[in-house]
Protein backbone atom coordinates (compact mmCIF):
# COMPACT_ATOMS: atom_id res chain seq x y z
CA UNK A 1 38.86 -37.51 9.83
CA UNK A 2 35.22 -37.61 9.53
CA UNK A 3 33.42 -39.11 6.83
CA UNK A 4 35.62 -40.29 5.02
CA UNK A 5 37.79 -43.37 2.47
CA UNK A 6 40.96 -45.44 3.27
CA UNK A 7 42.96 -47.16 0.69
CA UNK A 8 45.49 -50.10 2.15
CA UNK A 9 47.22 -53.20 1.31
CA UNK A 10 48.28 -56.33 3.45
CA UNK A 11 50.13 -59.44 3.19
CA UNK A 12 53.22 -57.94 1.11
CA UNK A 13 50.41 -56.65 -1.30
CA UNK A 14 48.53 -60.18 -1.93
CA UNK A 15 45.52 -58.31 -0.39
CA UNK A 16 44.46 -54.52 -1.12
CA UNK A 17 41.94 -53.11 0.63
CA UNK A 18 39.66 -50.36 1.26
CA UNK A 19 37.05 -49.11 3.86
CA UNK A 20 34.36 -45.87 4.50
CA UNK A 21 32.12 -44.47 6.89
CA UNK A 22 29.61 -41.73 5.28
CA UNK A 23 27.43 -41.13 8.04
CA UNK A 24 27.27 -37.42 7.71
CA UNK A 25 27.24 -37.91 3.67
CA UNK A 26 24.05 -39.86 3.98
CA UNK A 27 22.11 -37.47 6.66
CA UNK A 28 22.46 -35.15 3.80
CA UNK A 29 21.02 -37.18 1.22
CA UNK A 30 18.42 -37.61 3.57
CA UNK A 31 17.89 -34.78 4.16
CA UNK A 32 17.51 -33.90 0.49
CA UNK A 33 15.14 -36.83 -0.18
CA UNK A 34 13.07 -37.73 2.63
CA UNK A 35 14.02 -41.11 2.62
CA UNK A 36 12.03 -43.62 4.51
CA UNK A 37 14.16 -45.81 6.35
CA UNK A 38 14.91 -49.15 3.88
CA UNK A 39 15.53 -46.79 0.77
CA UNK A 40 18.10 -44.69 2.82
CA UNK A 41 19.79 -48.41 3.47
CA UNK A 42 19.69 -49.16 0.25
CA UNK A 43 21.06 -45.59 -1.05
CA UNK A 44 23.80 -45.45 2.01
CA UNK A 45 25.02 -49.09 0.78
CA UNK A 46 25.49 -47.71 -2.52
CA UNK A 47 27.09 -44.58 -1.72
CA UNK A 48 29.61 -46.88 0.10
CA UNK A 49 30.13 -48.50 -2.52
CA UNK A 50 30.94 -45.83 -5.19
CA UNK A 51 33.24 -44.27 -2.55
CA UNK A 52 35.59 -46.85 -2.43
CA UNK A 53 35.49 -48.12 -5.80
CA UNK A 54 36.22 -44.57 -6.75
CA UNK A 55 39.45 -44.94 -5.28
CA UNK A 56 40.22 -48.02 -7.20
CA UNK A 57 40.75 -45.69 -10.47
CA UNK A 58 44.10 -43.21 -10.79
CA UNK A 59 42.94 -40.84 -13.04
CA UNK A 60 41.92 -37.18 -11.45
CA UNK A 61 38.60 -36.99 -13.65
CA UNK A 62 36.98 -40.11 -13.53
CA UNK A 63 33.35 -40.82 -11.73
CA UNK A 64 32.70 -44.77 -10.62
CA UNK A 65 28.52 -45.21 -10.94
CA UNK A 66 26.44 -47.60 -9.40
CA UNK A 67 23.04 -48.37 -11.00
CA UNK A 68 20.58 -50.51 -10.12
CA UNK A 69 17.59 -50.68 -12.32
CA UNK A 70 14.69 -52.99 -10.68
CA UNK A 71 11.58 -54.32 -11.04
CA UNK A 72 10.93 -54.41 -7.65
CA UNK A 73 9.06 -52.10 -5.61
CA UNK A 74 11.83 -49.44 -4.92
CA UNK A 75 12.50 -49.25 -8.76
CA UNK A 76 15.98 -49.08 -8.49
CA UNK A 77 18.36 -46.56 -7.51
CA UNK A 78 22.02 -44.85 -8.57
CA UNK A 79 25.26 -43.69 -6.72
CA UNK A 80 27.80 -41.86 -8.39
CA UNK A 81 31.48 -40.74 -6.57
CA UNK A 82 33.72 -38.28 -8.20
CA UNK A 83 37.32 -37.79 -7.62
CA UNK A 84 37.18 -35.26 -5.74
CA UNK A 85 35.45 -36.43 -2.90
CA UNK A 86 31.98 -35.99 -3.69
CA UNK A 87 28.93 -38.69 -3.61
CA UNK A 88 25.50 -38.13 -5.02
CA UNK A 89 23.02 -40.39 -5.43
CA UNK A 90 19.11 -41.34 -5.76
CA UNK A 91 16.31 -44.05 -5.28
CA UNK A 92 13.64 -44.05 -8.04
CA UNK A 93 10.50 -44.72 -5.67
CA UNK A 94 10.52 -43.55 -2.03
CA UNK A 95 7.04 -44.29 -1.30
CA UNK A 96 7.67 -46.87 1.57
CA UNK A 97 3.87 -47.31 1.08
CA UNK A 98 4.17 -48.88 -1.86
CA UNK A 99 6.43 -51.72 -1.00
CA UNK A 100 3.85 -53.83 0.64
CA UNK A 101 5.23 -57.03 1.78
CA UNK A 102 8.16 -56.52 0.86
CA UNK A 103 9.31 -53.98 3.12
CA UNK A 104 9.25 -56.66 5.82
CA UNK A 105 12.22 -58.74 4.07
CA UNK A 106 14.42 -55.62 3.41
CA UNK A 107 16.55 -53.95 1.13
CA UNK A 108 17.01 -57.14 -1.29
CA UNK A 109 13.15 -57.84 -1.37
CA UNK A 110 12.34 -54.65 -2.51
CA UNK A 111 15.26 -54.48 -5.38
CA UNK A 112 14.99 -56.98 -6.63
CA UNK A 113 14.46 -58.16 -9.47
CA UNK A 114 16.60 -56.50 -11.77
CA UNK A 115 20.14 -55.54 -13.13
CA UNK A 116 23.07 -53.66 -11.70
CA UNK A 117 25.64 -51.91 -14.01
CA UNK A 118 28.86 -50.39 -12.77
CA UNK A 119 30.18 -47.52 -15.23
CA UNK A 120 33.79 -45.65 -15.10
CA UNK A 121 33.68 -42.64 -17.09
CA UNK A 122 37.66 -42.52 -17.32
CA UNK A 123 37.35 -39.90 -19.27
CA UNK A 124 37.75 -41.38 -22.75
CA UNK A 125 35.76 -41.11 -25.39
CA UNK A 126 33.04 -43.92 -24.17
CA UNK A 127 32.90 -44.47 -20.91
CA UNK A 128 33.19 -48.43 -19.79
CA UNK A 129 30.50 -50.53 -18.18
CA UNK A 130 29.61 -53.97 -17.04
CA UNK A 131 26.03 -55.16 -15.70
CA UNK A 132 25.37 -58.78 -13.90
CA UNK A 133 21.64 -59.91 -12.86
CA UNK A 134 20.98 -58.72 -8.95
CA UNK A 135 21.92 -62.02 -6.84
CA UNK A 136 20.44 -60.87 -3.60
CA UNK A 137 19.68 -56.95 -3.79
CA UNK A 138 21.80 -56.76 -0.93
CA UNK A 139 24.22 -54.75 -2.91
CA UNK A 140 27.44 -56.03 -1.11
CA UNK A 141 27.05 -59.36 -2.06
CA UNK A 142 26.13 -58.34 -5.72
CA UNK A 143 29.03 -56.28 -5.35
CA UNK A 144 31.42 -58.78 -4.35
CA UNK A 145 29.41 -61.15 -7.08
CA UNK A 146 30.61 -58.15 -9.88
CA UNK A 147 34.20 -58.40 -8.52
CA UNK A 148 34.44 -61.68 -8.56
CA UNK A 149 32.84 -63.20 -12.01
CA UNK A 150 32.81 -59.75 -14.33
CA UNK A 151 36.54 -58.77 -13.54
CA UNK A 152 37.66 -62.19 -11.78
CA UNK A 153 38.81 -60.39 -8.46
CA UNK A 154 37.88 -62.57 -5.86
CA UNK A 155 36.51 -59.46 -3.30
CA UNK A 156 34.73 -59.68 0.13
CA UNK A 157 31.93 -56.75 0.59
CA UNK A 158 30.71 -55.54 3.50
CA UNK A 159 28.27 -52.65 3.08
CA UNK A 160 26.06 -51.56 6.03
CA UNK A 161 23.90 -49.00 7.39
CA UNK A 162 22.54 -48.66 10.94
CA UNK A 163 19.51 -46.36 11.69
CA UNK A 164 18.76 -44.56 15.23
CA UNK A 165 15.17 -45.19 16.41
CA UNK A 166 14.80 -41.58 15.38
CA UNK A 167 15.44 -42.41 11.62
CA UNK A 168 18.69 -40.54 12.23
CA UNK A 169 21.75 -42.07 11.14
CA UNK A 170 23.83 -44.23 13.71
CA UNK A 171 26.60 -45.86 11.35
CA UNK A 172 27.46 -45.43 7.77
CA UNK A 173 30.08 -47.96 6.95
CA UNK A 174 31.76 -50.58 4.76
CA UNK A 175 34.98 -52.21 3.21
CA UNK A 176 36.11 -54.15 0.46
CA UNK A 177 38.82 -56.28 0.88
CA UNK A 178 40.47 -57.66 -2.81
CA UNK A 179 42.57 -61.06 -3.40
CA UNK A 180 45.26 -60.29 -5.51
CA UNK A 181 47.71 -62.73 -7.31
CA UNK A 182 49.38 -64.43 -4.91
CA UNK A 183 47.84 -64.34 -2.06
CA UNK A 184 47.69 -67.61 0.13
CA UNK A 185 45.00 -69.63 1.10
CA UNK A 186 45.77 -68.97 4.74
CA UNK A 187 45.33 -65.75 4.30
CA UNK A 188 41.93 -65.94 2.66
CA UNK A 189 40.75 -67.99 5.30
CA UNK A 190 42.28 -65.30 7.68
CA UNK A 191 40.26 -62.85 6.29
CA UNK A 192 36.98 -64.71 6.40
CA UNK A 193 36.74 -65.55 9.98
CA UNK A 194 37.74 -62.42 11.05
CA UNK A 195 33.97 -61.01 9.11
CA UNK A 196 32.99 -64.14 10.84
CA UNK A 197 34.24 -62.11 14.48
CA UNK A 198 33.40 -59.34 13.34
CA UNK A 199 29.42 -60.07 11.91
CA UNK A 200 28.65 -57.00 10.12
CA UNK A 201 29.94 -53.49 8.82
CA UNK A 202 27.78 -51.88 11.13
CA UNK A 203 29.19 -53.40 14.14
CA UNK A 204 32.58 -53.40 13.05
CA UNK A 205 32.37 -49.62 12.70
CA UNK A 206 31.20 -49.14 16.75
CA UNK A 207 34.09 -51.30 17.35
CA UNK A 208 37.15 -49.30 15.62
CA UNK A 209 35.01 -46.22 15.28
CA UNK A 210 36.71 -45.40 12.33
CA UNK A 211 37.97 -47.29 8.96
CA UNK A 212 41.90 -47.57 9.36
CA UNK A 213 40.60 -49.28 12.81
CA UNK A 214 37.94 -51.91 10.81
CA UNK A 215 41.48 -52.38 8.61
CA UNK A 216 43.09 -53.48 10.91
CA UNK A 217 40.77 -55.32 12.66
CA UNK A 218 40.38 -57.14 9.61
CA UNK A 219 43.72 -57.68 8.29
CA UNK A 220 45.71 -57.58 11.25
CA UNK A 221 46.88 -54.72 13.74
CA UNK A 222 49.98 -53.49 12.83
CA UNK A 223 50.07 -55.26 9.67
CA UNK A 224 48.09 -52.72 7.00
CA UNK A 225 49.80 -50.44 5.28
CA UNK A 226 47.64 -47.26 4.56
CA UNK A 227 48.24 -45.95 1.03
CA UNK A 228 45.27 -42.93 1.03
CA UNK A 229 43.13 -41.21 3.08
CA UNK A 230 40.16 -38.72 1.08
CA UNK A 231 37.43 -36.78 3.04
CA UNK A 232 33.92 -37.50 0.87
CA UNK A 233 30.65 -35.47 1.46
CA UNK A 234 27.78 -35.25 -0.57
CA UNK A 235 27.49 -32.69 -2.98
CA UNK A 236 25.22 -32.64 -5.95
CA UNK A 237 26.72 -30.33 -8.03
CA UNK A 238 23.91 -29.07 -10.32
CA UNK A 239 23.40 -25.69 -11.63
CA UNK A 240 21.35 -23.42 -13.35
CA UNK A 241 23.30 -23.49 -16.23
CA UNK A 242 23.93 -27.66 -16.35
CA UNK A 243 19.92 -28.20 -15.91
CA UNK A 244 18.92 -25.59 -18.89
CA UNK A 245 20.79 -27.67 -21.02
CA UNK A 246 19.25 -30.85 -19.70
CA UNK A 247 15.61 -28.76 -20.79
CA UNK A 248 17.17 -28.14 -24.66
CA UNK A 249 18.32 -31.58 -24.83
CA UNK A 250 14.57 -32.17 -24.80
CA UNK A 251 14.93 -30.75 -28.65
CA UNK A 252 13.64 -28.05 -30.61
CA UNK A 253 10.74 -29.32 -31.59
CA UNK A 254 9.30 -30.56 -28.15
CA UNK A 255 10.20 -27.42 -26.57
CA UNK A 256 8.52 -25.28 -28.65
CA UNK A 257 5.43 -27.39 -28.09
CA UNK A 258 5.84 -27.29 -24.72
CA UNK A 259 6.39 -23.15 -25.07
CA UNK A 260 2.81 -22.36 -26.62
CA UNK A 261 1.17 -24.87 -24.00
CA UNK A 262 2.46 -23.32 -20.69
CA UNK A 263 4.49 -19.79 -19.79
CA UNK A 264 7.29 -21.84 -18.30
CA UNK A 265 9.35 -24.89 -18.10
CA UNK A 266 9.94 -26.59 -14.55
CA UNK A 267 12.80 -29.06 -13.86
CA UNK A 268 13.79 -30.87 -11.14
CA UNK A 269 17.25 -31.89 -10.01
CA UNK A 270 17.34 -35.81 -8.77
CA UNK A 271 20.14 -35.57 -6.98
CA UNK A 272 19.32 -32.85 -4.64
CA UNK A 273 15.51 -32.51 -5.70
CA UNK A 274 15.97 -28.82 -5.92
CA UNK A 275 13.96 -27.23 -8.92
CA UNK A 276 14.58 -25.01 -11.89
CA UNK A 277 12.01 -22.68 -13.83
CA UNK A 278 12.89 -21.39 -17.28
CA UNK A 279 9.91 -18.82 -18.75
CA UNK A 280 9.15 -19.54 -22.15
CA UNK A 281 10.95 -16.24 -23.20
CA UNK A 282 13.94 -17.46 -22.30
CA UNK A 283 13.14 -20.67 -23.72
CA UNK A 284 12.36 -18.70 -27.36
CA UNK A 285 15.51 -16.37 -26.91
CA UNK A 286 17.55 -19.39 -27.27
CA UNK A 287 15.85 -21.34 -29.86
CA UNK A 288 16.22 -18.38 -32.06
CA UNK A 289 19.86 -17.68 -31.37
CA UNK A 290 20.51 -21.50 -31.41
């Protein structure tokens, strides 16, 4: 498999468990954004993230997003992963020039302050969502500070991201590992000094090379019972069609403003930063017909 998400549980189902390695998925959004070196950490974390937490959910049209709004000098940043596979995601400011001091201390220096929401769009009629103050700006240990406090599931997360002197991507990988009722105390403890052995995501992942091995690593060879496997990739998804409604939603009235100022209307997709011109004919065809 190659990038990719593994569900599991352990210890007769006291512990479920999940883990992901995205390095392709984040060369893309790369790719796509430019990103200088501590925003693609900070977006590959998250894209971790939303990959296994999307497999947390049952449904078949659900979307699990991550969204960090900061007043720090990246700005913030969001991750969304659909069923099917697919992870998008963006950092609000990319300008590594503009993080000044902060760049030195990393990721968390440069997020935060601010808020992080989670939202699953389950696909009822309001989508649910819970938000906690950033503890770190690490994102795995705000993660694990979500899990544990907003839905009272004690959860170790390990999110990391390892960079090639050539800004390519080395690693790509994480896990979240979930104590469920009844689980016992020995096996917490287990648990923790294995991440103790193990020090990092990142090196975990160059020792299993691939997540059923960082599993098992962590939970015990031979012991971890694999429930899913799902390819993920990044795909953004837009379309002509899906950003010409994003341009109406601007409403009537400011788009026929906008219409007698300039010939055409330029929009620009986040996710993949491609961009969209509508000419102010088209614009007028379909505020008349509206």
């Amino acid at each position: 498999m190659g990038d990719g998400v593994v569900r599991a549980t352990a210890f007769n189902s006291t512990i479920r468990a999940f883990a992901v390695e995205i390095k392709d998925t984040l060369e893309t959004a790369m790719g796509y954004h430019k990103l200088n070196p501590l925003a693609a950490t900070a977006l590959g974390r998250a894209l971790e993230a939303v990959a296994m937490m999307r497999e947390m959910t049952k449904g078949d049209n659900e979307t699990i997003t991550l969204r960090i709004k900061s007043e720090g000098p990246m700005g913030g940043l969001i991750a969304v992963g659909s069923n099917d596979g697919t992870l998008k995601g963006y950092v609000t400011n990319n300008d590594y020039s503009s993080y000044g001091e902060d760049a030195e201390f990393g990721v968390g220096a440069c997020l935060t302050p601010g808020i992080m929401t989670i939202i699953k769009d389950l696909g009822m009629k309001e989508p649910y969502s819970g938000s906690i103050p950033l503890q770190s700006g690490e994102i795995g240990d705000d993660l694990a500070h979500y899990y544990t406090y907003s839905e009272q599931i004690p959860s170790l997360v390990a999110l990391g991201v390892k960079l090639n002197p050539d800004a390519t991507v080395k690693s790509a990988s994480g896990m979240i590992i979930q104590v469920m009722p009844g689980a016992e105390d020995k096996t917490v403890e287990y648990i923790e000094n294995r991440l103790k052995e193990a020090g990092s995501a990142s090196k975990l992942i160059e020792i299993t090379n691939s997540p059923e091995g960082m599993l098992e690593f962590m939970l015990g060879e031979g012991k971890v019972i694999i429930t899913d496997k799902k390819e993920v990739a990044y795909n953004c998804g837009c379309s002509r069609d899906a950003m010409l409604r994003g341009v109406l939603s601007l409403g009537r009235d400011e788009l026929t403003k906008i219409i007698k100022e300039q010939d055409e209307v330029e929009t620009v997709c986040h996710f993949c930063e491609k961009r969209y011109k509508f000419n102010s004919k088209e614009i007028k065809d379909i505020l008349l017909n509206g």
